[in-house]
Protein backbone atom coordinates (compact mmCIF):
# COMPACT_ATOMS: atom_id res chain seq x y z
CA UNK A 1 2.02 5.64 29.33
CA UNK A 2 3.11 2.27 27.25
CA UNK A 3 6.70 0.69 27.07
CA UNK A 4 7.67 -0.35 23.91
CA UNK A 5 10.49 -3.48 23.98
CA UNK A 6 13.23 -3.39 21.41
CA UNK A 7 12.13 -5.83 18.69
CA UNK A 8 11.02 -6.00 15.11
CA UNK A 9 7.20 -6.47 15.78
CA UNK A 10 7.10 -3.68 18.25
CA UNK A 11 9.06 -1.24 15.83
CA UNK A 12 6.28 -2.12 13.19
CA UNK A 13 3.65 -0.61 15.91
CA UNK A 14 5.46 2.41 16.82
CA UNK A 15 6.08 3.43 13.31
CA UNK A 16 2.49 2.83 12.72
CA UNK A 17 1.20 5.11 15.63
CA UNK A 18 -0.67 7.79 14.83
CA UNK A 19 1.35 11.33 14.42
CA UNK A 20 -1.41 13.43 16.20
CA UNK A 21 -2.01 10.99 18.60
CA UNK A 22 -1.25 12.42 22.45
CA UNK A 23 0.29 9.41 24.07
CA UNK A 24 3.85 8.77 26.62
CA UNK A 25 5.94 6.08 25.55
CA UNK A 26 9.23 5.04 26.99
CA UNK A 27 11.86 2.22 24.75
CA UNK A 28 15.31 0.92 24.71
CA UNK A 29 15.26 0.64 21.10
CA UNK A 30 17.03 3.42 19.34
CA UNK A 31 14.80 3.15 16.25
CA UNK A 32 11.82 2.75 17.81
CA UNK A 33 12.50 5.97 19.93
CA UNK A 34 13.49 8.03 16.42
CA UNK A 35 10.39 6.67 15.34
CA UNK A 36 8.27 8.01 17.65
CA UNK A 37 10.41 11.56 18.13
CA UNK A 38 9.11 11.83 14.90
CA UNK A 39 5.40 11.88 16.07
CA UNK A 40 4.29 15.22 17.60
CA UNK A 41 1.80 14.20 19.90
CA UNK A 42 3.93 11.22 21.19
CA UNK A 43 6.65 12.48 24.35
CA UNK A 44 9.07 9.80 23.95
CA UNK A 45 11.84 8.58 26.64
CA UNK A 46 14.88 6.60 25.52
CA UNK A 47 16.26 4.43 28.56
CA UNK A 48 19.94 4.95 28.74
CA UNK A 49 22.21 1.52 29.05
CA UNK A 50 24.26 -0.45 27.08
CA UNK A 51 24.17 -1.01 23.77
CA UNK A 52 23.91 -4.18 22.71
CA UNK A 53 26.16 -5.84 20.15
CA UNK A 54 23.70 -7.64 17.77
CA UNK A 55 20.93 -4.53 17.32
CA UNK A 56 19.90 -1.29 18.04
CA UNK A 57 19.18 -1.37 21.61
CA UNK A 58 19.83 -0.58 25.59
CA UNK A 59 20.18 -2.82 28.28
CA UNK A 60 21.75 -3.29 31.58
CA UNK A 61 20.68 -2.55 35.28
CA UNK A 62 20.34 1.04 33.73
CA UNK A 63 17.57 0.42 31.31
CA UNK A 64 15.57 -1.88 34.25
CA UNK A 65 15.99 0.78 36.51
CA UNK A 66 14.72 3.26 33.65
CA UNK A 67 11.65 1.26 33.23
CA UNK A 68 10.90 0.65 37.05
CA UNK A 69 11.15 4.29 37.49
CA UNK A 70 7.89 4.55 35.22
CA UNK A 71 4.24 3.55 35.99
CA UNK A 72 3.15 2.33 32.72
CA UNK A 73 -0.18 1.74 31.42
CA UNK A 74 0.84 -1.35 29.11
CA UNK A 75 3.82 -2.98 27.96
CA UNK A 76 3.92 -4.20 24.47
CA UNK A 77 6.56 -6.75 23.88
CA UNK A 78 7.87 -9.49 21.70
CA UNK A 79 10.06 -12.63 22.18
CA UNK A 80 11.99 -14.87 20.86
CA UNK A 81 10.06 -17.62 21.53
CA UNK A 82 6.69 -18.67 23.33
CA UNK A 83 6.11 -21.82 25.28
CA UNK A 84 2.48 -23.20 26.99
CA UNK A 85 4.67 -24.91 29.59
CA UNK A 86 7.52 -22.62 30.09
CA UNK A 87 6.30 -18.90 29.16
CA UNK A 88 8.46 -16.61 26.78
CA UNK A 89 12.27 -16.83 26.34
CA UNK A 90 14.93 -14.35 24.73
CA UNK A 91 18.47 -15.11 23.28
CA UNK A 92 20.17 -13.00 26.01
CA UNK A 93 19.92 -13.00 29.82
CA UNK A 94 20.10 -9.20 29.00
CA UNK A 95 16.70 -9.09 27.33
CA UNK A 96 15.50 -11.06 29.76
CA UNK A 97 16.15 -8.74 32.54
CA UNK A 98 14.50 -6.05 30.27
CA UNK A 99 11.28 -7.66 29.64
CA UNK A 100 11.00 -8.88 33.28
CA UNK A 101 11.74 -5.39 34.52
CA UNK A 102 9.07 -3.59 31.92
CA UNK A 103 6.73 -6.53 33.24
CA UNK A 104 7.06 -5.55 36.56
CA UNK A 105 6.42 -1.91 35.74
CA UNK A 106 3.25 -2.49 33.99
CA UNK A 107 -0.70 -2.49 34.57
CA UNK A 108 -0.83 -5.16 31.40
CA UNK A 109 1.62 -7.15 29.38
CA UNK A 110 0.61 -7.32 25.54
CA UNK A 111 2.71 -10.07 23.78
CA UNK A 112 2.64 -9.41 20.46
CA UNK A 113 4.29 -12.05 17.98
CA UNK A 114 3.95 -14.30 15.06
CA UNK A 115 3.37 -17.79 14.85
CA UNK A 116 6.59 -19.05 14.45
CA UNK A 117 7.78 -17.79 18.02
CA UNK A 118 5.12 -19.87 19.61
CA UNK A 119 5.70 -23.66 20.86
CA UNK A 120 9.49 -22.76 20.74
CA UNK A 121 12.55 -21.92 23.36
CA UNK A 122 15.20 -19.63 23.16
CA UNK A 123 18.14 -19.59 25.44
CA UNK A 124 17.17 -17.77 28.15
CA UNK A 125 13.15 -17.48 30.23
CA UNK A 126 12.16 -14.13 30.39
CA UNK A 127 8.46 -14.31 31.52
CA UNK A 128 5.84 -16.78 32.72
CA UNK A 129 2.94 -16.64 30.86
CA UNK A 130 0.59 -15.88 34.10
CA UNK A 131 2.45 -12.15 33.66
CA UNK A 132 0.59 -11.97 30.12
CA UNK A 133 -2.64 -10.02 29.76
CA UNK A 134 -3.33 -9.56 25.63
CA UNK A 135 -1.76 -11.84 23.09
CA UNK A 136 -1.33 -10.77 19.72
CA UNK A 137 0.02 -13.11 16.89
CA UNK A 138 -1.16 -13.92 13.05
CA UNK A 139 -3.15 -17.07 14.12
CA UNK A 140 -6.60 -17.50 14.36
CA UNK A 141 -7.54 -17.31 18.16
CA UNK A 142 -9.66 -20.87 18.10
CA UNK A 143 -5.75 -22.59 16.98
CA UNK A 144 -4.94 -25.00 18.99
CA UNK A 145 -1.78 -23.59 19.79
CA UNK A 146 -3.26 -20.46 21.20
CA UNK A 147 -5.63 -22.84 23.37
CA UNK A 148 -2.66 -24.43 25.06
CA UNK A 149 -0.83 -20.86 26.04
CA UNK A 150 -4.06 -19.35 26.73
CA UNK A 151 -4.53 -21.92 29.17
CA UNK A 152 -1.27 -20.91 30.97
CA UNK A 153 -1.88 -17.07 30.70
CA UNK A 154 -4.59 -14.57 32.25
CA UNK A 155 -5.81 -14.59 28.91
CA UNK A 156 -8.65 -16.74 27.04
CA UNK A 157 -8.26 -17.76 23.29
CA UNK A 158 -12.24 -16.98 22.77
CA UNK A 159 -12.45 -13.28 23.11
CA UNK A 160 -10.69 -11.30 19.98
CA UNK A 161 -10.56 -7.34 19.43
CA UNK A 162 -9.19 -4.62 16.34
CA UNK A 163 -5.82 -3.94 16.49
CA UNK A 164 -5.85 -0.25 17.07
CA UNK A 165 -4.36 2.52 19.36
CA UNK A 166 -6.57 5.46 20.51
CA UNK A 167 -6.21 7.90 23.55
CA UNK A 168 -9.70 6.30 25.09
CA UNK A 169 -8.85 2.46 24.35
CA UNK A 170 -5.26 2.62 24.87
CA UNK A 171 -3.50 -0.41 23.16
CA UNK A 172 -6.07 -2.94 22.04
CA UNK A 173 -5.90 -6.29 19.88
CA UNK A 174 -6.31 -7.36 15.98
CA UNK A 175 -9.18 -9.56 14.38
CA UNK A 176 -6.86 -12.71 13.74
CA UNK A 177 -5.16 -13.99 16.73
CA UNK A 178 -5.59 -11.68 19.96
CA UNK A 179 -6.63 -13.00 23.36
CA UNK A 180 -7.74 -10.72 25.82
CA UNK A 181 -8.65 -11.45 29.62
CA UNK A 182 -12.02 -10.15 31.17
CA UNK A 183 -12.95 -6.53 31.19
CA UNK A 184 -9.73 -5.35 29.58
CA UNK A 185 -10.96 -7.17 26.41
CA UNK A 186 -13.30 -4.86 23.96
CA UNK A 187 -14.39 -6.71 21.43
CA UNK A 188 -15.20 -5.21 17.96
């Protein structure tokens, strides 16, 4: 089962999943969620909560107690902004609750974004980067950015895998820009 965090670069992913692909996924993103109702081999949960005023989305002690009620696989989430010395941040102490509480519910974190989250702060810390097992972003892994927050994660900046999805990998990485730690990392 994978939890899927309300955000742009996660919404990308679950429109792009596979229609006949068998898979469990569980969101607080109300598109993300009609995206994947859409799929027939995907059984998608909504968590219930509050909707929040700037997008499409549920939080509150509702949707953390949603997502701790689950024993996911993987998490995929995004952030506002990614930080070697202080670890990801969100613009609401909301979000922040979310992403710590799908954390907590999950065998690996995947933090999926682009380059201009990284080396920046948002309002609010959501995660240290220790929780972090796969990061995915547009840079090349060997950036010296990536070396830095690799060094504060479970992750290391030489090991890069194909973005795909599939019922025997489960979520893996890209070609461009994904760390991976140990034995979770396939490389291809």
């Amino acid at each position: 089962m994978i939890g899927l965090d309300a955000s742009t670069t996660v919404l990308v992913l679950a429109e792009l999943i596979p229609p006949d692909l068998t898979v469990a996924a569980v969101t607080n993103d109300l598109v993300a969620f009609e995206a994947l109702s859409r799929k027939r081999g995907v059984q998608a949960y909504l968590t219930g909560g509050e909707r929040e005023e700037r997008k499409l989305s549920l939080v509150g002690s509702l949707t953390q107690q949603t997502f701790a009620a689950f024993h996911l696989d993987r998490s995929i989430l995004s952030a506002m902004g990614v930080h070697a010395s202080s670890g990801t941040s969100e613009s609401t102490l909301e979000q922040a609750a979310v992403k710590d509480a799908m954390a907590r519910a999950s065998g690996e974190v995947v933090l999926a974004v682009d380059a201009s989250k990284l080396q920046s702060h948002s309002h609010v810390h959501a995660l240290a980067l220790d929780r972090v097992t796969t990061l995915v972003t547009d840079l090349d892994p060997q950036t010296c950015v990536l070396t830095r927050i690799a060094a504060s994660c479970r992750i290391s900046a030489d090991r890069t895998r194909r973005f795909q999805l599939s019922t025997s990998q489960g979520i893996a990485g890209s070609p461009r820009g994904v760390a991976g730690s140990g034995s979770r990392t396939r490389t291809g």
